[in-house]
Protein backbone atom coordinates (compact mmCIF):
# COMPACT_ATOMS: atom_id res chain seq x y z
CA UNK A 1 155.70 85.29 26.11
CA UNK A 2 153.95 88.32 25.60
CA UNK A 3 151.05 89.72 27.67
CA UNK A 4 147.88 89.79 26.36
CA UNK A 5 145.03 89.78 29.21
CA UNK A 6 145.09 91.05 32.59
CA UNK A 7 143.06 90.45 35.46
CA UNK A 8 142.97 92.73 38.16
CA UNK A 9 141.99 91.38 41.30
CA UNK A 10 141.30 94.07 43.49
CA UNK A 11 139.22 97.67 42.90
CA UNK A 12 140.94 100.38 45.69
CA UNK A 13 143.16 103.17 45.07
CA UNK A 14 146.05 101.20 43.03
CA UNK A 15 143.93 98.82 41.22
CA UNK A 16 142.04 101.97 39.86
CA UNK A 17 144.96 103.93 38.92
CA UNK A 18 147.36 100.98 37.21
CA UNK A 19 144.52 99.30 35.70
CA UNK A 20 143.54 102.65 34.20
CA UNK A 21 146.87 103.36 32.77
CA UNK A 22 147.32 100.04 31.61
CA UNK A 23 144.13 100.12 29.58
CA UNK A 24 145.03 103.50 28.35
CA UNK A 25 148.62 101.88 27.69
CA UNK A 26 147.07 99.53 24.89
CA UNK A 27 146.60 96.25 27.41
CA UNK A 28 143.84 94.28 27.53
CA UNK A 29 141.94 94.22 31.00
CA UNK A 30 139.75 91.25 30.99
CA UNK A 31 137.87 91.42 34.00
CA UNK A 32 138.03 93.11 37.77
CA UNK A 33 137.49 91.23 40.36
CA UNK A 34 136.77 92.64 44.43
CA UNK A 35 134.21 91.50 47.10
CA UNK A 36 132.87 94.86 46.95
CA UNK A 37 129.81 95.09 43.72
CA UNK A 38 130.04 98.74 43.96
CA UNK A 39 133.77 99.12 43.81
CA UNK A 40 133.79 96.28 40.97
CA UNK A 41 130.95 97.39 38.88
CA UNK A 42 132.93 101.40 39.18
CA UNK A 43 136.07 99.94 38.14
CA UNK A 44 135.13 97.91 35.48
CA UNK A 45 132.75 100.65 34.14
CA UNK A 46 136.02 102.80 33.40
CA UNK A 47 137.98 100.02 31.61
CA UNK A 48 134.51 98.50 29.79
CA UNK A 49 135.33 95.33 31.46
CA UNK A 50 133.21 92.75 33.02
CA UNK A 51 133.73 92.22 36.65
CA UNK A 52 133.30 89.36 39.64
CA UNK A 53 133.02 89.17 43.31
CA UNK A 54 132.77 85.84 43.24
CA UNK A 55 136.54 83.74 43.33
CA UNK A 56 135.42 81.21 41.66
CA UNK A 57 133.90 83.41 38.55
CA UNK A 58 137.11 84.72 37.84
CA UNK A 59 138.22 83.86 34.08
CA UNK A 60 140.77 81.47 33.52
CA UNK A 61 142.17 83.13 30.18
CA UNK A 62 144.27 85.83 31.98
CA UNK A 63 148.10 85.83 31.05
CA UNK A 64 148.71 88.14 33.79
CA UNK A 65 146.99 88.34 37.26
CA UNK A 66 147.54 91.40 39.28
CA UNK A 67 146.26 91.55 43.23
CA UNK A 68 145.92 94.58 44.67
CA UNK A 69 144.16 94.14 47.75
CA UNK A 70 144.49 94.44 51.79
CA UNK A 71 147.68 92.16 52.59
CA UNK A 72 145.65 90.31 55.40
CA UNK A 73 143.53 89.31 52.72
CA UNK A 74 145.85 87.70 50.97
CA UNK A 75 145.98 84.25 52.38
CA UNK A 76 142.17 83.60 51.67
CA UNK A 77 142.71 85.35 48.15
CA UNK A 78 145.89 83.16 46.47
CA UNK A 79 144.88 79.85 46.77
CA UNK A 80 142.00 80.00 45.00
CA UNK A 81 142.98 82.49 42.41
CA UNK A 82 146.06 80.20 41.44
CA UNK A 83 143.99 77.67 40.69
CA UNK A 84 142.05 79.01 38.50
CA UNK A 85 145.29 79.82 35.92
CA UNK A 86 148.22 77.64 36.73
CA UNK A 87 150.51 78.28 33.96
CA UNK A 88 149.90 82.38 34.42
CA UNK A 89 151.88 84.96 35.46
CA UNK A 90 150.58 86.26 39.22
CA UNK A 91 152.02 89.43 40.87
CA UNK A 92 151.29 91.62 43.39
CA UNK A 93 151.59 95.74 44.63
CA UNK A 94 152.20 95.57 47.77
CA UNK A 95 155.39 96.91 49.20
CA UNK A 96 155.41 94.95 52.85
CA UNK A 97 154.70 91.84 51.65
CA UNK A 98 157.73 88.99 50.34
CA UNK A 99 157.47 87.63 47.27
CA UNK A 100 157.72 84.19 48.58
CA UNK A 101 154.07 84.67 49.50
CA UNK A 102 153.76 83.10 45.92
CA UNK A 103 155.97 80.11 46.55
CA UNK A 104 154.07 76.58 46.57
CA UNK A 105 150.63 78.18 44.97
CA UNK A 106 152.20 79.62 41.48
CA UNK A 107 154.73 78.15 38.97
CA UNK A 108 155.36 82.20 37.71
CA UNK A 109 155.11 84.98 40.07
CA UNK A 110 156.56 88.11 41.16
CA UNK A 111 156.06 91.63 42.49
CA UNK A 112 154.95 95.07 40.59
CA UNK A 113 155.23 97.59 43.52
CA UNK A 114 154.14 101.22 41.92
CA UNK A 115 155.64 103.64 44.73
CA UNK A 116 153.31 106.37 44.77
CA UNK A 117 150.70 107.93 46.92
CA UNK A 118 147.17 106.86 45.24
CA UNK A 119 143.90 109.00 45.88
CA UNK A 120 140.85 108.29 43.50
CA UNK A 121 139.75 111.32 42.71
CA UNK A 122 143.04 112.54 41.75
CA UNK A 123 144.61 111.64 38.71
CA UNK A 124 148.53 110.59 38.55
CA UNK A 125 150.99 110.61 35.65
CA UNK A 126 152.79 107.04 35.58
CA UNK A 127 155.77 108.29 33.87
CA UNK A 128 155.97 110.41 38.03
CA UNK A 129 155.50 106.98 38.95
CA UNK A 130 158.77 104.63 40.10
CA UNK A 131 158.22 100.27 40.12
CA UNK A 132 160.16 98.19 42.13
CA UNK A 133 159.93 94.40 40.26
CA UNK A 134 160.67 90.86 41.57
CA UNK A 135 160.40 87.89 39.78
CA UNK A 136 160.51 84.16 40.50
CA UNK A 137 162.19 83.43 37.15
CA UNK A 138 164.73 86.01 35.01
CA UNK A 139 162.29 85.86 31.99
CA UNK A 140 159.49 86.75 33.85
CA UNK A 141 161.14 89.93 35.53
CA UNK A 142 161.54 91.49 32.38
CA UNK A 143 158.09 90.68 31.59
CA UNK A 144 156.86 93.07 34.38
CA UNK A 145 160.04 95.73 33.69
CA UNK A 146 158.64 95.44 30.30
CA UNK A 147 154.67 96.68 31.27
CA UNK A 148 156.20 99.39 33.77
CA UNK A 149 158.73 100.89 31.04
CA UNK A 150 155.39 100.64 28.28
CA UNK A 151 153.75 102.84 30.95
CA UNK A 152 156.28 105.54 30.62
CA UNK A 153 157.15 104.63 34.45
CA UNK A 154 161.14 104.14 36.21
CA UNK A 155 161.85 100.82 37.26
CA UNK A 156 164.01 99.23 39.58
CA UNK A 157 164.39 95.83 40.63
CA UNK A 158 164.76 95.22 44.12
CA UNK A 159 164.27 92.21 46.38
CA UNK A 160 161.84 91.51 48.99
CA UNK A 161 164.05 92.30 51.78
CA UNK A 162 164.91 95.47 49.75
CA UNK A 163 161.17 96.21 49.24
CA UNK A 164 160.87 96.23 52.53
CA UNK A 165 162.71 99.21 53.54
CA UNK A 166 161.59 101.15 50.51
CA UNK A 167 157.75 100.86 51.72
CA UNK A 168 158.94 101.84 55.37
CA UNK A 169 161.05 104.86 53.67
CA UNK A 170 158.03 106.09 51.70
CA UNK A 171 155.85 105.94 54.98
CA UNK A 172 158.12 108.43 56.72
CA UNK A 173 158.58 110.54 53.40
CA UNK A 174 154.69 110.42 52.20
CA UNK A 175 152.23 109.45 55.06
CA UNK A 176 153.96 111.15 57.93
CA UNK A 177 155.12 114.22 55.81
CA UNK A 178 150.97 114.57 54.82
CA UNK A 179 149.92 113.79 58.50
CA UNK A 180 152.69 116.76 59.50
CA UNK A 181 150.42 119.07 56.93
CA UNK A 182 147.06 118.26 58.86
CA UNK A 183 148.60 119.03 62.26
CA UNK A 184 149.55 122.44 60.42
CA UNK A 185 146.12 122.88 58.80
CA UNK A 186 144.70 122.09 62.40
CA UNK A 187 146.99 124.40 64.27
CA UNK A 188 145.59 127.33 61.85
CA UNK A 189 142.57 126.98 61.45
CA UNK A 190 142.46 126.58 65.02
CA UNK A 191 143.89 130.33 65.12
CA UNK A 192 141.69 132.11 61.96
CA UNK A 193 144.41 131.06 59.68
CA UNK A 194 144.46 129.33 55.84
CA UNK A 195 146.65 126.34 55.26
CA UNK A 196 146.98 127.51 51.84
CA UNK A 197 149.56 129.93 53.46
CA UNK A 198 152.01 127.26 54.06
CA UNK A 199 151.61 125.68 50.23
CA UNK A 200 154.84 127.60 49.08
CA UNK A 201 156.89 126.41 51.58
CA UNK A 202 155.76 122.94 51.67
CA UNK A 203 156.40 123.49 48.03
CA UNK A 204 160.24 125.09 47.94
CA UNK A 205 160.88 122.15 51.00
CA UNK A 206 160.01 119.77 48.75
CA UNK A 207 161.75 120.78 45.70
CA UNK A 208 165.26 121.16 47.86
CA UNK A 209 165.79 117.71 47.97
CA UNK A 210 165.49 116.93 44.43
CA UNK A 211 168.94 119.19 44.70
CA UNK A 212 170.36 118.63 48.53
CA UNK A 213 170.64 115.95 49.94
CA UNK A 214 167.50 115.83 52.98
CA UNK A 215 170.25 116.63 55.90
CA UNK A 216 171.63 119.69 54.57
CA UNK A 217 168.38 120.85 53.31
CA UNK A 218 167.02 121.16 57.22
CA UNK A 219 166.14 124.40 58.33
CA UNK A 220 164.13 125.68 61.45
CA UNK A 221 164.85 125.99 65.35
CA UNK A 222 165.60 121.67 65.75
CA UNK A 223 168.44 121.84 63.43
CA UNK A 224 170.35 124.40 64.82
CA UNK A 225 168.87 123.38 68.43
CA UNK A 226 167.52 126.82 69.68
CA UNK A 227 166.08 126.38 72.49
CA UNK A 228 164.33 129.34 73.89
CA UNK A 229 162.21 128.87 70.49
CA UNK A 230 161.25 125.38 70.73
CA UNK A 231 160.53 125.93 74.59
CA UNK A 232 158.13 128.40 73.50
CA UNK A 233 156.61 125.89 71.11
CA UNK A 234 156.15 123.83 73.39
CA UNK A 235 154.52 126.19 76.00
CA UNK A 236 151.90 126.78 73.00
CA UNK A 237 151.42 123.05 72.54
CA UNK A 238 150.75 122.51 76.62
CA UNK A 239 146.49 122.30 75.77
CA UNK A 240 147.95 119.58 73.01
CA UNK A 241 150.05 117.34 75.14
CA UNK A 242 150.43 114.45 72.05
CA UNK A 243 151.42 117.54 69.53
CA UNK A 244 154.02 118.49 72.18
CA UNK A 245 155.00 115.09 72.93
CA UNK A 246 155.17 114.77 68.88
CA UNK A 247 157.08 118.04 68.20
CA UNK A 248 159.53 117.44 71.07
CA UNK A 249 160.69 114.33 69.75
CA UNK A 250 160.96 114.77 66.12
CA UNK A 251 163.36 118.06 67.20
CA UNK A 252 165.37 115.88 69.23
CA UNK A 253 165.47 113.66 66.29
CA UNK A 254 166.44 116.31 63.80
CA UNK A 255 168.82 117.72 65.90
CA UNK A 256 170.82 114.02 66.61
CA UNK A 257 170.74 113.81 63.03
CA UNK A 258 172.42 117.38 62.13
CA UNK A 259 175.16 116.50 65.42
CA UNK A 260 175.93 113.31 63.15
CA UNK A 261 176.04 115.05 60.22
CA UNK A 262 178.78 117.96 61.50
CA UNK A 263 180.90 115.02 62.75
CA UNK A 264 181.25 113.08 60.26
CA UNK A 265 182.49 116.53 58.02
């Protein structure tokens, strides 16, 4: 069964950004749906779609139906989208949430989880982009490994329980790593100083691991435990007592982390 029209229920960061690039991608988006008329009427503007906020205005010719919204609003939102095409294909984004939150509302559904960070007003390559699919039914699983290779994109398959870990990993790798930058950009400004200073070695720490493996690629006073240095860090961070309290632990943590790595050599 091929894939004709898709319905994107949702207008944030990843509905903009896969709904773009699937339009661009030669698919057919029929209509966007979100409770929000600005957010809708934006969306749709870009794909020269009509759009909803209303549930129960949402078309019923959609082969594919893909919700990406808030997971607590999930519950309210499948029920009444299923009904609306029973014998369609319904997926959603999200990496925390199980498949099975499918299971007794849809005959076909599945997961198309696009692992990347998402900002609006910056634009993102899908072929920099990596999907992680799940599917009720084999036929269906290739369906969706199917759009994501059309988009130029990776793609894995990888079970709920699999999923799971992945969206924790990226948390630690993306939204900490970028939280870890504003503390930086805070700590110089603070002191007269650019963060664009530190873009080269954010950069060169980030390309290291595309060769070494993240352990060996650790540098800095934690990993070889140097105390006298990260006492005086701390000293500096007394005015900051949740930066110190912050700083102290991920050094312990990097430093546990190089002991286990020496001992297992």
């Amino acid at each position: 069964m091929n894939i004709k029209n898709i319905i994107m229920i949702g207008a944030g960061n990843v509905a903009t950004h896969l709904s773009v690039a699937l339009s661009q991608a030669g698919y057919n988006i029929r209509q966007v749906f979100s409770r929000t008329e600005a957010s809708a009427s934006e969306l749709a503007d870009k794909l020269k779609c009509p759009y909803t906020t209303d549930l129960s205005q949402i078309t019923h010719e959609g082969d594919l139906y893909v919700v990406s919204v808030k997971d607590s609003a999930l519950n309210d939102i499948l029920p009444k989208l299923v009904q609306r095409a029973p014998q369609a294909l319904f997926v959603h984004t999200a990496g925390s949430v199980p498949m099975n939150v499918w299971q007794g509302l849809a005959e076909r559904y599945g997961v198309l989880y696009p692992m990347q960070t998402f900002s609006k007003l910056r634009q993102v390559d899908f072929r920099e982009v990596t999907f992680f699919t799940e599917a009720h039914t084999a036929a269906d699983l290739k369906l969706l490994n199917e759009i994501a290779l059309h988009l130029g994109s990776k793609v894995y398959e990888a079970s709920s329980e699999q999923r799971r870990y992945l969206h924790i990993a990226a948390v630690f790798a993306c939204n900490f790593a970028n939280h870890m930058y504003a503390v930086a950009s805070h700590l110089l400004s603070a002191n007269g100083l650019p963060f664009e200073a530190m873009l080269p070695l954010i950069d060169e720490t980030a390309r290291k691991v595309h060769e070494l493996p993240p352990v060996e690629a650790q540098t800095g006073p934690a990993q070889r435990y140097d105390e006298n240095v990260i006492n005086r860090h701390l000293e500096m961070l007394k005015s900051e007592p949740r930066l110190a309290e912050i700083y102290e632990q991920i050094s312990k943590n990097i430093h546990e982390y190089a002991s286990n790595k020496k001992e297992t050599l």
